[in-house]
C-alpha atoms as a PDB file:
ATOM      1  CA  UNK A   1       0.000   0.000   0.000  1.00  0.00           C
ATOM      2  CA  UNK A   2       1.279   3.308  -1.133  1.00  0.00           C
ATOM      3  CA  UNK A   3      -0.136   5.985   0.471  1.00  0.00           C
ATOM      4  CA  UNK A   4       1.360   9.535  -0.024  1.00  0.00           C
ATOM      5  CA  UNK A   5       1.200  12.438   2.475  1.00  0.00           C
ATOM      6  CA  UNK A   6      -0.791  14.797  -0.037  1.00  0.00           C
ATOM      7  CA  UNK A   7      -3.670  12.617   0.291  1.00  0.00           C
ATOM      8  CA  UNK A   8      -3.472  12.669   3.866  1.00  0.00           C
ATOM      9  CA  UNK A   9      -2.493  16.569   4.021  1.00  0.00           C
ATOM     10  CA  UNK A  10      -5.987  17.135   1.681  1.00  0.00           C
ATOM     11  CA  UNK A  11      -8.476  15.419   3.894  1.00  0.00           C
ATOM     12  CA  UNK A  12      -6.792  16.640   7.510  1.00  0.00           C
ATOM     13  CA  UNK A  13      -8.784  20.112   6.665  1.00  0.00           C
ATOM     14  CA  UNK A  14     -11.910  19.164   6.076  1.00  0.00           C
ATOM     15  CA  UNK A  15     -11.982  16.722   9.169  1.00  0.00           C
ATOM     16  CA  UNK A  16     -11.055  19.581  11.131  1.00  0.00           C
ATOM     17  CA  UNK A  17     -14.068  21.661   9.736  1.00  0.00           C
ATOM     18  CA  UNK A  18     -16.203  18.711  10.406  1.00  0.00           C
ATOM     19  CA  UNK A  19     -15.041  18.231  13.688  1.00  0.00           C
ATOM     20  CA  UNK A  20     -15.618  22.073  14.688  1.00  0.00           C
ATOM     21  CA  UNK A  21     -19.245  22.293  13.254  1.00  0.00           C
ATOM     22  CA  UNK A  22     -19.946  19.203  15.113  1.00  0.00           C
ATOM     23  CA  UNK A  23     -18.689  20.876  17.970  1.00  0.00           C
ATOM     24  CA  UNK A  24     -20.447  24.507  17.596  1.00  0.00           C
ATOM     25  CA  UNK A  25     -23.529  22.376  17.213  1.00  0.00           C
ATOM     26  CA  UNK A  26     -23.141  20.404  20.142  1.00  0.00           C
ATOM     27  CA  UNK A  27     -22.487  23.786  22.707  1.00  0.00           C
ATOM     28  CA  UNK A  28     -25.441  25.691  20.924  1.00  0.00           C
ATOM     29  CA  UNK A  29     -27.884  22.376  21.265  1.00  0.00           C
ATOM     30  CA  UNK A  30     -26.742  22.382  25.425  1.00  0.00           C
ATOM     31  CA  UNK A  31     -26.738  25.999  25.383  1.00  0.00           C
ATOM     32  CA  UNK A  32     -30.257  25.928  24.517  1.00  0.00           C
ATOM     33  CA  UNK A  33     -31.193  23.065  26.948  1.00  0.00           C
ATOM     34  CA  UNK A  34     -29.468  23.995  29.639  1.00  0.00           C
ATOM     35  CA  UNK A  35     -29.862  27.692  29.282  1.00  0.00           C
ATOM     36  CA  UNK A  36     -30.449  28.296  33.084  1.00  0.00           C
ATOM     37  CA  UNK A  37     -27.667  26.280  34.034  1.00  0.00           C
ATOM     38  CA  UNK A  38     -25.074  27.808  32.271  1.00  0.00           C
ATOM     39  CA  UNK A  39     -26.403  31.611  32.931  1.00  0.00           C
ATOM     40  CA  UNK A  40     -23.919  31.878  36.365  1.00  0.00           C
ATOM     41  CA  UNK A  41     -20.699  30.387  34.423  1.00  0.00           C
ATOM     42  CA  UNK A  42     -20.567  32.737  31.832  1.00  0.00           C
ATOM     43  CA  UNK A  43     -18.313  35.543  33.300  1.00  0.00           C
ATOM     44  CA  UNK A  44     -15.792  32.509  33.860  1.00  0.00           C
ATOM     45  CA  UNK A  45     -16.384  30.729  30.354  1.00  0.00           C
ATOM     46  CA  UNK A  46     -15.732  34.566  29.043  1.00  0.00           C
ATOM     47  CA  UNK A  47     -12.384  34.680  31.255  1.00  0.00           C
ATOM     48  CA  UNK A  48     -11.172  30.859  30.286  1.00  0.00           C
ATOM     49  CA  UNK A  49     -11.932  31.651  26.778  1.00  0.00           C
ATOM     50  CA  UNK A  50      -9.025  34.176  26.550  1.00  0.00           C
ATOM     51  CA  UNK A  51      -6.424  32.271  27.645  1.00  0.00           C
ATOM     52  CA  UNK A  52      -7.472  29.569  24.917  1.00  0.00           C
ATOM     53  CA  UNK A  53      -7.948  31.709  22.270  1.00  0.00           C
ATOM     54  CA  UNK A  54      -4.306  33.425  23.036  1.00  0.00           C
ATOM     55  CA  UNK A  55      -2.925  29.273  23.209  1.00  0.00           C
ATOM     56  CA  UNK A  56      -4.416  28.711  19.960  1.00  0.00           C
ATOM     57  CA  UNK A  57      -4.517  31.091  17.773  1.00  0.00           C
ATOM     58  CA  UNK A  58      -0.884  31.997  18.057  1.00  0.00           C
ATOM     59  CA  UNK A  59      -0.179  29.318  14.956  1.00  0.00           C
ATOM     60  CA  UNK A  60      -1.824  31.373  12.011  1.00  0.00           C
ATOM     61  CA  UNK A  61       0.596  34.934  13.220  1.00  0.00           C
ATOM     62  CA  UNK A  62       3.271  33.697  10.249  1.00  0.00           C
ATOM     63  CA  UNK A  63       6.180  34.295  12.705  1.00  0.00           C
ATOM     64  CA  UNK A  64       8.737  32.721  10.381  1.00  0.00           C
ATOM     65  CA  UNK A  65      12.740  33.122  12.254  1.00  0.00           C
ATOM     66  CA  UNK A  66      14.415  33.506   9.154  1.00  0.00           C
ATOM     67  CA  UNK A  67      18.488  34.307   9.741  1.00  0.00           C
ATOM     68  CA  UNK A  68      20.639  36.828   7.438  1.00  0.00           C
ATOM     69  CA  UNK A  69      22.727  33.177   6.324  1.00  0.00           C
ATOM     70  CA  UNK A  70      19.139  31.152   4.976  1.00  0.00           C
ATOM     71  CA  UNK A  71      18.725  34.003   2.531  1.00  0.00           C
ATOM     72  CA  UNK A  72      20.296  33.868  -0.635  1.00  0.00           C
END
């Protein structure tokens, strides 16, 4: 079996999109259930969301360390 890396590197994208519509669905569906419940946690979900956010978005900035001697 010869499997390559660009077929692997093509799919990994959209199971990522699945995977986070599957989740958005999920919170809105117990949001909506459990909409009384949740009401007192939301000052800390706001709070713990920040440090996540700073965690994971730091990947996408494009901070490449390039040195004066990898340039031609």
């Amino acid at each position: 079996m010869d499997h390559s890396h660009e077929d692997h590197d093509a799919r990994w994208p959209r199971a990522r999109l699945v995977f986070a519509g599957f989740v958005i669905l999920a919170a809105i569906a117990l949001a909506f259930e459990h909409r009384l419940h949740l009401i007192p946690y939301l000052p800390w979900l706001l709070l713990l969301a920040c440090p996540l956010m700073h965690l994971f978005h730091h990947g996408g900035h494009g901070h490449r360390h390039e040195r004066a001697e990898d340039k031609p």
